[in-house]
C-alpha atoms as a PDB file:
ATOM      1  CA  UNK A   1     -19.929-103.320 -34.859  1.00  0.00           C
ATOM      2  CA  UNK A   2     -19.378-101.915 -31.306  1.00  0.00           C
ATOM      3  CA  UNK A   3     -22.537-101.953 -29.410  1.00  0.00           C
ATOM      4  CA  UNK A   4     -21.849-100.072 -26.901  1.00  0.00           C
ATOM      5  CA  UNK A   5     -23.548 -96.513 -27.081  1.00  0.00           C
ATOM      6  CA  UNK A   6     -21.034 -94.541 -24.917  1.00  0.00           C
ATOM      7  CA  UNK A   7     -18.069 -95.688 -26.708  1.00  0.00           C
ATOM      8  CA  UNK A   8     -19.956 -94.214 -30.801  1.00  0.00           C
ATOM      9  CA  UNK A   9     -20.582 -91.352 -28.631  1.00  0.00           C
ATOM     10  CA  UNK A  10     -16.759 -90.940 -27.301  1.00  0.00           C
ATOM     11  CA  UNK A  11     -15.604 -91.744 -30.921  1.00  0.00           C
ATOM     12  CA  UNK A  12     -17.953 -88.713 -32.126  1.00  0.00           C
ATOM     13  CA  UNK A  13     -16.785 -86.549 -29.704  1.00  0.00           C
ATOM     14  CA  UNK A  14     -13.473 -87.001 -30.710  1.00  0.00           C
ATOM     15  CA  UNK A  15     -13.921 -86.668 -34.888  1.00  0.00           C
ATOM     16  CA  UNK A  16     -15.318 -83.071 -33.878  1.00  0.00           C
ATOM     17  CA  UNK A  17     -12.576 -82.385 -31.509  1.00  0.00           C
ATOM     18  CA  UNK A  18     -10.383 -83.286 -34.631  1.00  0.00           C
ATOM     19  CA  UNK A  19     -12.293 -81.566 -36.986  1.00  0.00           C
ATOM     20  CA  UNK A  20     -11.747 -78.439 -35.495  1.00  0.00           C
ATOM     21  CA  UNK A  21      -8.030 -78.660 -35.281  1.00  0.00           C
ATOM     22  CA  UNK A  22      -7.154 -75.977 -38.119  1.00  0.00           C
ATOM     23  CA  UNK A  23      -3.637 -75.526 -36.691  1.00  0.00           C
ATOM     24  CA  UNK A  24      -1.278 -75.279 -39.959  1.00  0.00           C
ATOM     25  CA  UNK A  25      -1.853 -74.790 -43.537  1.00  0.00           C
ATOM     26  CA  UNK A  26      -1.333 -77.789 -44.412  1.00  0.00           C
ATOM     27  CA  UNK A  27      -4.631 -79.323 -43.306  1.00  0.00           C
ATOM     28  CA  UNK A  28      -7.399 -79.254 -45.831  1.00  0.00           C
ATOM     29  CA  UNK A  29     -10.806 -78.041 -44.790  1.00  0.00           C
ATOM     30  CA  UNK A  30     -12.118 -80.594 -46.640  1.00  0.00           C
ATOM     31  CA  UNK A  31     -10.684 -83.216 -44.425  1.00  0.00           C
ATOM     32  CA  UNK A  32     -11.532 -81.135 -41.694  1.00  0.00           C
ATOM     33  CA  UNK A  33     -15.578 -81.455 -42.994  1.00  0.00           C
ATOM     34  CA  UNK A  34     -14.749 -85.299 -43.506  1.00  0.00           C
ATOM     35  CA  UNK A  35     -14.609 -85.348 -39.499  1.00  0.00           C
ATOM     36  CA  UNK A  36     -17.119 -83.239 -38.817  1.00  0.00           C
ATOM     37  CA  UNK A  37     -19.357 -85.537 -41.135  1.00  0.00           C
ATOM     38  CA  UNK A  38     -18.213 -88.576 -39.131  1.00  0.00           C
ATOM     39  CA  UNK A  39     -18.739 -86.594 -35.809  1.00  0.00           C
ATOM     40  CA  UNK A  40     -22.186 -86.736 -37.006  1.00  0.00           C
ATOM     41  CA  UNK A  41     -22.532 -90.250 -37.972  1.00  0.00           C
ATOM     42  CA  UNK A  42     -21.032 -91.803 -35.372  1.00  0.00           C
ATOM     43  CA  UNK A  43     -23.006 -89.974 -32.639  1.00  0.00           C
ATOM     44  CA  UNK A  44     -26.084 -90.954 -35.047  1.00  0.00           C
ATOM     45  CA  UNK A  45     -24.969 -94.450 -34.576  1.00  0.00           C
ATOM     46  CA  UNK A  46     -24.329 -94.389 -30.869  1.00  0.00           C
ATOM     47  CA  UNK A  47     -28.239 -92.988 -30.550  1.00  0.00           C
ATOM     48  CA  UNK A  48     -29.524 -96.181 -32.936  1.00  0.00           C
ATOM     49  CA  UNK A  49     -27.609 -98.610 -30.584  1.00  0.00           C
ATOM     50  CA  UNK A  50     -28.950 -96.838 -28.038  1.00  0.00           C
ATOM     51  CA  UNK A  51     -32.084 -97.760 -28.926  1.00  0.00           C
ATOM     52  CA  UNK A  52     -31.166-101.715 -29.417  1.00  0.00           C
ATOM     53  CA  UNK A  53     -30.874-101.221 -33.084  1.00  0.00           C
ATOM     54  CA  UNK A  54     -28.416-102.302 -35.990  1.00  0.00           C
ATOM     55  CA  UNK A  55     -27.293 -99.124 -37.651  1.00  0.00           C
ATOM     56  CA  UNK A  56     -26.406-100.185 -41.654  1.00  0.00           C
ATOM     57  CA  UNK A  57     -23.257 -99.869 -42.493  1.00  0.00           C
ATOM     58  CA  UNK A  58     -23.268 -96.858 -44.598  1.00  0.00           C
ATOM     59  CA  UNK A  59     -21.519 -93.720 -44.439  1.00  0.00           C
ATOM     60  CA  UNK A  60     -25.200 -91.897 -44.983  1.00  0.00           C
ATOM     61  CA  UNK A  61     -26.757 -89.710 -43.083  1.00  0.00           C
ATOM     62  CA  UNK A  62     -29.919 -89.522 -45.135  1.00  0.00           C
ATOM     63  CA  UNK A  63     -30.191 -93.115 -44.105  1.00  0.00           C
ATOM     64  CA  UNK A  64     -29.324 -93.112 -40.467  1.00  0.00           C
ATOM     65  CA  UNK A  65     -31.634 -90.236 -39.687  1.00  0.00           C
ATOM     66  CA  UNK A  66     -34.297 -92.405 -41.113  1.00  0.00           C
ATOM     67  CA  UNK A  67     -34.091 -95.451 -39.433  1.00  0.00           C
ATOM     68  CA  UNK A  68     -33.564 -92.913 -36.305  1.00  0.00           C
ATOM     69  CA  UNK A  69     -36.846 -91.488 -37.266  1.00  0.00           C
ATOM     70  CA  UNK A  70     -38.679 -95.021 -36.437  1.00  0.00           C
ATOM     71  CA  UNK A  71     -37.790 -94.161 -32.614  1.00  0.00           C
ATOM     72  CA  UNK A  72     -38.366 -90.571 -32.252  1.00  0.00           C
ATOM     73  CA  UNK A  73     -38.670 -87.524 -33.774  1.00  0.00           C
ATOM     74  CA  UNK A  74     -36.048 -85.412 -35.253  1.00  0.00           C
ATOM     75  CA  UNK A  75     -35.526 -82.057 -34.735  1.00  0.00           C
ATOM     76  CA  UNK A  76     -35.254 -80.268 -38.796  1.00  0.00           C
ATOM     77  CA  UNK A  77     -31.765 -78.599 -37.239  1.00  0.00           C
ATOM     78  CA  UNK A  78     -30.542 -82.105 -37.069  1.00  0.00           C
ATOM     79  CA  UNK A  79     -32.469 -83.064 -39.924  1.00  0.00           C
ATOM     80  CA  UNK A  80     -30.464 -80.565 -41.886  1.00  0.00           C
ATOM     81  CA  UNK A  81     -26.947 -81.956 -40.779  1.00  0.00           C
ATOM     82  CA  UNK A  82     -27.470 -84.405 -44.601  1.00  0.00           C
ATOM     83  CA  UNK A  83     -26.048 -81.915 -46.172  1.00  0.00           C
ATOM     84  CA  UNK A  84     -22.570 -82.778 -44.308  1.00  0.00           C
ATOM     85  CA  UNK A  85     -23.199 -86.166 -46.585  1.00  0.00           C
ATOM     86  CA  UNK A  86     -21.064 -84.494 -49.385  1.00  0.00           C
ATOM     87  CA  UNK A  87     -17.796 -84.430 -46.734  1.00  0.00           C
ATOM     88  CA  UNK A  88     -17.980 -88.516 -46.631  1.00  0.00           C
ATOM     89  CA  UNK A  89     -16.496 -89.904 -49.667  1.00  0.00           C
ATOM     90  CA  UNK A  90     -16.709 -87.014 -52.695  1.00  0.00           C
ATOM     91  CA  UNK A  91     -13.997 -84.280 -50.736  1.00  0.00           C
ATOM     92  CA  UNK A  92     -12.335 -87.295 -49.171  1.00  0.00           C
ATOM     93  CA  UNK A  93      -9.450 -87.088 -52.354  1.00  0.00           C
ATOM     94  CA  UNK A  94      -8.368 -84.484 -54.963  1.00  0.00           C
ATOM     95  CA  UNK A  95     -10.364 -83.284 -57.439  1.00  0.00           C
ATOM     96  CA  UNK A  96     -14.104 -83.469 -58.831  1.00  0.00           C
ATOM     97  CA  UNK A  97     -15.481 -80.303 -56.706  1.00  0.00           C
ATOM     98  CA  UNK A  98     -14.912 -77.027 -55.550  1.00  0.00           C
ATOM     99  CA  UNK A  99     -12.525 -76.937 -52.597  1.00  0.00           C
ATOM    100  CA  UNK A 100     -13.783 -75.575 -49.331  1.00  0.00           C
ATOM    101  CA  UNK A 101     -13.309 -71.985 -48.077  1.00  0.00           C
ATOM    102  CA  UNK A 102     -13.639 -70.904 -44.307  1.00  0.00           C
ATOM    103  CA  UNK A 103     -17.142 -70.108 -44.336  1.00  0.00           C
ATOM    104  CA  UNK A 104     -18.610 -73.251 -45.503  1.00  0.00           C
ATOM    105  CA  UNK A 105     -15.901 -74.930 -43.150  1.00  0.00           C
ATOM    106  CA  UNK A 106     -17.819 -73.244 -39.647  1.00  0.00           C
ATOM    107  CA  UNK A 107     -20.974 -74.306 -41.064  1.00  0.00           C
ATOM    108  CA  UNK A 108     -20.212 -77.643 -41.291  1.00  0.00           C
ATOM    109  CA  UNK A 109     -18.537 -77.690 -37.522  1.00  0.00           C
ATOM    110  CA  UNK A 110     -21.786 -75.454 -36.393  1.00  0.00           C
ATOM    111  CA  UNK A 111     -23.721 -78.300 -38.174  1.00  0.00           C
ATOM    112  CA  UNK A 112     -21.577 -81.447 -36.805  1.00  0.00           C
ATOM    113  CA  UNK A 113     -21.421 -79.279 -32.724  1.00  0.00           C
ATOM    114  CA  UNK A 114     -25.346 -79.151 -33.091  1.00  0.00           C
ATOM    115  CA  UNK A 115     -26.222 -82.716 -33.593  1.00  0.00           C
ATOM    116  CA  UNK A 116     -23.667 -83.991 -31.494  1.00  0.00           C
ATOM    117  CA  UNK A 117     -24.795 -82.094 -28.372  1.00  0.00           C
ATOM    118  CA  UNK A 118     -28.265 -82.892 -29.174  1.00  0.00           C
ATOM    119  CA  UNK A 119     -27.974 -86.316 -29.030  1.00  0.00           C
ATOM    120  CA  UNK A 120     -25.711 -86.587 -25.983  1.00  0.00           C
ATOM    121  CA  UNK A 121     -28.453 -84.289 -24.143  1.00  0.00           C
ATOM    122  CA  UNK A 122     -31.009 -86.603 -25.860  1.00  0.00           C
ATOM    123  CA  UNK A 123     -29.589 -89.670 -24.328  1.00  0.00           C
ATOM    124  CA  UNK A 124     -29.308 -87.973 -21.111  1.00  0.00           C
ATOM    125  CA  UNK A 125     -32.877 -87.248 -21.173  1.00  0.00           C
ATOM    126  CA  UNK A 126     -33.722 -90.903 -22.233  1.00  0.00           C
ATOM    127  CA  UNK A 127     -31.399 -92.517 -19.274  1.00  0.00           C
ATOM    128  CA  UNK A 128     -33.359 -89.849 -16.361  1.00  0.00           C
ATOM    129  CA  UNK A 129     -36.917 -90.898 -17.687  1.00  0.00           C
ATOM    130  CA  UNK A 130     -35.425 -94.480 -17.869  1.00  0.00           C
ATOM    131  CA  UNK A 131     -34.624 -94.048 -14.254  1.00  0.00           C
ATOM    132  CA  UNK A 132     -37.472 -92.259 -12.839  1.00  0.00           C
ATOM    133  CA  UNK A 133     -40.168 -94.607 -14.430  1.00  0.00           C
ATOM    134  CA  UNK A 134     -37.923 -97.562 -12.642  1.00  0.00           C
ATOM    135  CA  UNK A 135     -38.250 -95.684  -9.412  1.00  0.00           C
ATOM    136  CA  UNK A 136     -41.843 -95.520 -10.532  1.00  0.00           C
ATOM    137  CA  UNK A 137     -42.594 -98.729 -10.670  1.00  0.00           C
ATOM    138  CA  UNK A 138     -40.818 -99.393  -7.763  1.00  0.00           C
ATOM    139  CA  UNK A 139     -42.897 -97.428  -5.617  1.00  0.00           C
ATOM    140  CA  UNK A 140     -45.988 -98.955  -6.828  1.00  0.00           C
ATOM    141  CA  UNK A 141     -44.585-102.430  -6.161  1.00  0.00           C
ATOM    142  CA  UNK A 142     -44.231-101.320  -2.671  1.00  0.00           C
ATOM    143  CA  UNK A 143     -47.612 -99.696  -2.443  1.00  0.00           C
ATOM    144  CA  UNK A 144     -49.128-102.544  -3.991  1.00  0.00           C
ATOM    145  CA  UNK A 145     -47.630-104.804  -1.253  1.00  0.00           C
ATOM    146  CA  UNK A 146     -48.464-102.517   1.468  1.00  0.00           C
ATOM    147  CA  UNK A 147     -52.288-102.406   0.400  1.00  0.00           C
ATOM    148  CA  UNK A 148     -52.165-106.010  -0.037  1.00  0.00           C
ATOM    149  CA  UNK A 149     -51.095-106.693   3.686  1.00  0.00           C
ATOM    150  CA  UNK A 150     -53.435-103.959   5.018  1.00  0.00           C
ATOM    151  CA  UNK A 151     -56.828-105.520   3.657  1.00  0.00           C
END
């Protein structure tokens, strides 16, 4: 498994970039869901590596939003994206459910856009603090010294 954050991110992006490209007839909704559902997971993955941990190998958001949960809290919005879990292996091929219409198919990009931008903007927020509690320290290094040589 890639451990490299940016790069689960990048490959998220693009399944929702792809998941919205309804150009011709010929492309099922439900494959269309399929990417949105992997949009999800992989930008769920990208935020567990993130964190130094080992997402499973699983195809289930139920499960990656749980071992997410041991690092932060989750929003319900993005909580709510398990119901995209349907899109990743039972509407993959013909047959055994009810096919997709329209409606269901902009919920599930709504669903897959939501999650996605909240955990880029997440990780954003993680790298600033990150950054601004090494300037932190820093400083106090440098105070630290400079009380140290005025006494």
């Amino acid at each position: 498994m890639v451990n490299d954050y940016k790069e689960w991110l990048d490959r998220a992006k693009s399944s929702l970039a792809i998941s919205k490209n309804k150009t011709n007839d010929d492309i099922f909704y439900e494959d269309l869901c399929f990417q949105a559902q992997q949009a999800v997971e992989k930008a769920l993955k990208g935020l567990l590596i993130f964190y130094n941990a080992e997402p499973e190998k699983t195809h289930n958001l139920v499960s990656l939003i749980k071992e997410l949960s041991k690092y932060m809290d989750i929003p319900e919005e993005i909580n709510e994206a398990v119901i995209l879990n349907d899109y990743a292996v039972q509407t993959r091929y013909p047959g055994g459910y009810t096919p997709i219409g329209e409606e269901e198919y902009n919920f599930a990009i709504i669903m897959a856009e939501k999650c996605v931008q909240w955990i880029g903007k997440k990780i954003k927020e993680l790298l600033k603090k990150a950054e601004e509690d090494k300037n932190q320290l820093y400083f106090n290094n440098i105070d630290n010294k400079n009380k140290k040589y005025s006494t």
